[in-house]
N, C-alpha and C. Protein backbone atom coordinates (compact mmCIF):
# COMPACT_ATOMS: atom_id res chain seq x y z
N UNK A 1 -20.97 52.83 -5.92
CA UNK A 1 -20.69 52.36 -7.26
C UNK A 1 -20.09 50.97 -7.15
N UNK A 2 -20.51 50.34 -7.97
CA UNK A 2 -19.97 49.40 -8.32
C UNK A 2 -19.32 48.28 -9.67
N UNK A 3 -18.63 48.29 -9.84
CA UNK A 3 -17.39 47.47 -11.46
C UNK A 3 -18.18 46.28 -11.41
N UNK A 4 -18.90 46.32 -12.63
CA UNK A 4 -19.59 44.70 -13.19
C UNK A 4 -18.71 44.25 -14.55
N UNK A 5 -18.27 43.44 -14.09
CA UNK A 5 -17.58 42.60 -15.75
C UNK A 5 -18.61 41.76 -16.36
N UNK A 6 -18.66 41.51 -17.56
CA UNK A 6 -19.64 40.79 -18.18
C UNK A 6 -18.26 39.76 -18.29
N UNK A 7 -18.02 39.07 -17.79
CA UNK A 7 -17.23 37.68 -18.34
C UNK A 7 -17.50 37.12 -19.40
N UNK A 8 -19.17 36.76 -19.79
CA UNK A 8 -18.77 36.26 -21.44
C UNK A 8 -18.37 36.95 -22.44
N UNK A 9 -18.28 38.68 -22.04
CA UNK A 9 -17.95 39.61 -23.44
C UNK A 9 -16.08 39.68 -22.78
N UNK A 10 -15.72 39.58 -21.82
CA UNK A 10 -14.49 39.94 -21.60
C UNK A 10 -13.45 39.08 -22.23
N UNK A 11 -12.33 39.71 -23.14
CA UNK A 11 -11.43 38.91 -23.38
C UNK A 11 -9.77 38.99 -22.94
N UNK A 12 -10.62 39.20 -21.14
CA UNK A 12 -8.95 39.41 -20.75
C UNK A 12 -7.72 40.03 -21.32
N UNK A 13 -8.15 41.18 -22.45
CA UNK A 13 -6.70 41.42 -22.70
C UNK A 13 -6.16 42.61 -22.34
N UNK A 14 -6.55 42.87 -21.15
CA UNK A 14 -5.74 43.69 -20.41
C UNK A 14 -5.93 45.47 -20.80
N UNK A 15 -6.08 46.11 -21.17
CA UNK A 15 -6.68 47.25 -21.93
C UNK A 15 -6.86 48.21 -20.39
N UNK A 16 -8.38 47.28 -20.08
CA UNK A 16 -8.41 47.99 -18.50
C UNK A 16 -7.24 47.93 -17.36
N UNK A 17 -6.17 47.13 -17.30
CA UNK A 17 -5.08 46.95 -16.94
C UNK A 17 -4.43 47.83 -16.71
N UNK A 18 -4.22 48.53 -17.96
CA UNK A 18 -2.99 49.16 -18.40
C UNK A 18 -3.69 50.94 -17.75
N UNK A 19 -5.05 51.13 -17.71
CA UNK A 19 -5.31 51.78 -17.73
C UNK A 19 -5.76 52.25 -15.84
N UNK A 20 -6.06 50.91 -14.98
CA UNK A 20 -6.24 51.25 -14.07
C UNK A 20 -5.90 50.00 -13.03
N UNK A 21 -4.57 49.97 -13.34
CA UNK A 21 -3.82 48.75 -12.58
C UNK A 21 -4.14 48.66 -10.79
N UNK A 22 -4.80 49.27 -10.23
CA UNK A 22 -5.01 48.99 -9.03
C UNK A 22 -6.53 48.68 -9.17
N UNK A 23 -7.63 48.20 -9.85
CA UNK A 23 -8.80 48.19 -9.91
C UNK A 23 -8.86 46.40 -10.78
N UNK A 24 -7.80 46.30 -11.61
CA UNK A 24 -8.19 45.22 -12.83
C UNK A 24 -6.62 44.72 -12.97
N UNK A 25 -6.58 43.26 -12.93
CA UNK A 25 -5.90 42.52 -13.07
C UNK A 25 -6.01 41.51 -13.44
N UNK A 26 -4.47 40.97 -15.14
CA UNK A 26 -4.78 39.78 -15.48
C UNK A 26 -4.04 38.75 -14.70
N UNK A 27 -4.12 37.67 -14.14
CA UNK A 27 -3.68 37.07 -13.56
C UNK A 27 -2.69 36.06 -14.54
N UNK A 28 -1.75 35.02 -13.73
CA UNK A 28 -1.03 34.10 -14.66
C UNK A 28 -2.09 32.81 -15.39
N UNK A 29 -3.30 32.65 -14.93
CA UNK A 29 -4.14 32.00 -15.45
C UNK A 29 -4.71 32.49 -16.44
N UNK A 30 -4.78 33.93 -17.16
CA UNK A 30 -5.42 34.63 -18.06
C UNK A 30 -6.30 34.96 -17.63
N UNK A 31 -6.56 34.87 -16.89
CA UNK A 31 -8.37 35.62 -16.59
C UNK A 31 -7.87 36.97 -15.92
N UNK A 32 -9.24 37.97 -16.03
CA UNK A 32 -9.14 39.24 -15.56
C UNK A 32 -9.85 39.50 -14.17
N UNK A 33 -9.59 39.58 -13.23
CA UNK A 33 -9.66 39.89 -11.88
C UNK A 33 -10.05 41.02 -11.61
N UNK A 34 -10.99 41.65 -10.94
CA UNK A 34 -11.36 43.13 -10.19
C UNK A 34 -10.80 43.21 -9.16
N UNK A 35 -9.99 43.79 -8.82
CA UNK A 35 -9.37 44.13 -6.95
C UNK A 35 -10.31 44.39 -6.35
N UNK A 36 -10.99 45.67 -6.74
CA UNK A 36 -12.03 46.55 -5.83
C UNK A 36 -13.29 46.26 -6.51
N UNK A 37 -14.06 45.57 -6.60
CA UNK A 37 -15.42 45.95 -7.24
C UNK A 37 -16.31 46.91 -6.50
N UNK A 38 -15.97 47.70 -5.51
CA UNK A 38 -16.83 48.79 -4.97
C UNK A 38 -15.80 50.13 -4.20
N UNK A 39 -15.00 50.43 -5.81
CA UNK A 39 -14.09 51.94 -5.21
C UNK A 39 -14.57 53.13 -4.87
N UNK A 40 -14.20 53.19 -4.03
CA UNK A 40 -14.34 54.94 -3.21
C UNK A 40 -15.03 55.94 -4.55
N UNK A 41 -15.42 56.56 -4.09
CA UNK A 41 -16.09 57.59 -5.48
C UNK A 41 -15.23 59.04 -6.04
N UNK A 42 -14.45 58.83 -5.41
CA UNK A 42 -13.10 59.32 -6.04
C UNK A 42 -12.15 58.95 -7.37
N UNK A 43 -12.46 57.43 -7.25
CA UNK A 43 -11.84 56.71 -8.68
C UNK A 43 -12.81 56.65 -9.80
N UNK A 44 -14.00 57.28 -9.88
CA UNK A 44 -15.07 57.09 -10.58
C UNK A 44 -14.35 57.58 -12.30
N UNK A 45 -13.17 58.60 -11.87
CA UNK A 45 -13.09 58.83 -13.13
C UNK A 45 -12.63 57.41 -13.82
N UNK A 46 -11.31 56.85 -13.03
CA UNK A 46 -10.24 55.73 -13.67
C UNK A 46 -10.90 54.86 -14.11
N UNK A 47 -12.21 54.10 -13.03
CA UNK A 47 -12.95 53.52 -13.88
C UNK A 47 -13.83 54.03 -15.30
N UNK A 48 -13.86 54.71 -15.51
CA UNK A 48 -14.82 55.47 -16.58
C UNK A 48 -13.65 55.40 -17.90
N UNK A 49 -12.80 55.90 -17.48
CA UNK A 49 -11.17 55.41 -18.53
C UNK A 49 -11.22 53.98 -18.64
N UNK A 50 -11.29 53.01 -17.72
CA UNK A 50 -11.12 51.67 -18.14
C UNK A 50 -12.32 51.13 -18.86
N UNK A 51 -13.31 51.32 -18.94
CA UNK A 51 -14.80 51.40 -19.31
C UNK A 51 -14.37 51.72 -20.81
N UNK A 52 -14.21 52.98 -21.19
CA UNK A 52 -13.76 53.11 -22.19
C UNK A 52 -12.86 52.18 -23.04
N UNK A 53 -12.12 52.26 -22.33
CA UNK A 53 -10.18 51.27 -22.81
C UNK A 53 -10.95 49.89 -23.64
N UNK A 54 -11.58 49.41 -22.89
CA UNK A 54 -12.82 47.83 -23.22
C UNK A 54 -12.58 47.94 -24.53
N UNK A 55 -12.18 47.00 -25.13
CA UNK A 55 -12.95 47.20 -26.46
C UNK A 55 -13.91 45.91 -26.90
N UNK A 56 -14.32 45.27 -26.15
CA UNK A 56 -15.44 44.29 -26.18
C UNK A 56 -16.83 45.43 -25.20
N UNK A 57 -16.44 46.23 -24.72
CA UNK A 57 -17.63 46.93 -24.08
C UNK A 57 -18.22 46.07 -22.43
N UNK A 58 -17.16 45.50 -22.03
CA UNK A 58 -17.78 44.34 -21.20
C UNK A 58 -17.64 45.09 -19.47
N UNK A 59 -17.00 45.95 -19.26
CA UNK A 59 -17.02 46.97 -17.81
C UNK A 59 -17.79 47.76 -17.91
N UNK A 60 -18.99 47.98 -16.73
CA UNK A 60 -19.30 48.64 -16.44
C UNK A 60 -19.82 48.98 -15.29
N UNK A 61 -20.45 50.06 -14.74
CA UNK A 61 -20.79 50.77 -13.20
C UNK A 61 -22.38 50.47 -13.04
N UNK A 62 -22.36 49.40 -11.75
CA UNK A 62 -23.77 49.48 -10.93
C UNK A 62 -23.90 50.29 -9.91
N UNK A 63 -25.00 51.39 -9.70
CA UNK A 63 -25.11 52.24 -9.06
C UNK A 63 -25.79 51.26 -7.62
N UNK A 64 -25.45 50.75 -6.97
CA UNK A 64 -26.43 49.70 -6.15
C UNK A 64 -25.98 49.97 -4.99
């Protein structure tokens, strides 16, 4: 699995953050950062919560 951000729909505001702080981070520049873009398949749920959390719809999972 793998965490794709759409950067032009993302508006950094943290949502996925709050929801899966070891995966997504806003930095002091404002932008939103992925730690892991390819977590263990164990976290599949947290990402699926942060996926959700989005409210621009801009996270989501490449099976690749």
């Amino acid at each position: 699995m793998r965490i794709v951000v759409d950067f032009d729909l993302c508006q950094s505001n943290g949502q996925c953050t709050r929801v899966a702080p070891t995966l997504f981070e806003v930095r002091d520049d404002g932008f939103l950062y992925v730690l892991d873009e390819s977590p263990d398949a164990g976290l599949r749920g947290l990402v699926e919560e942060a996926i959700e959390a989005c409210p621009t719809a801009a996270i989501s999972v490449s099976e690749e």
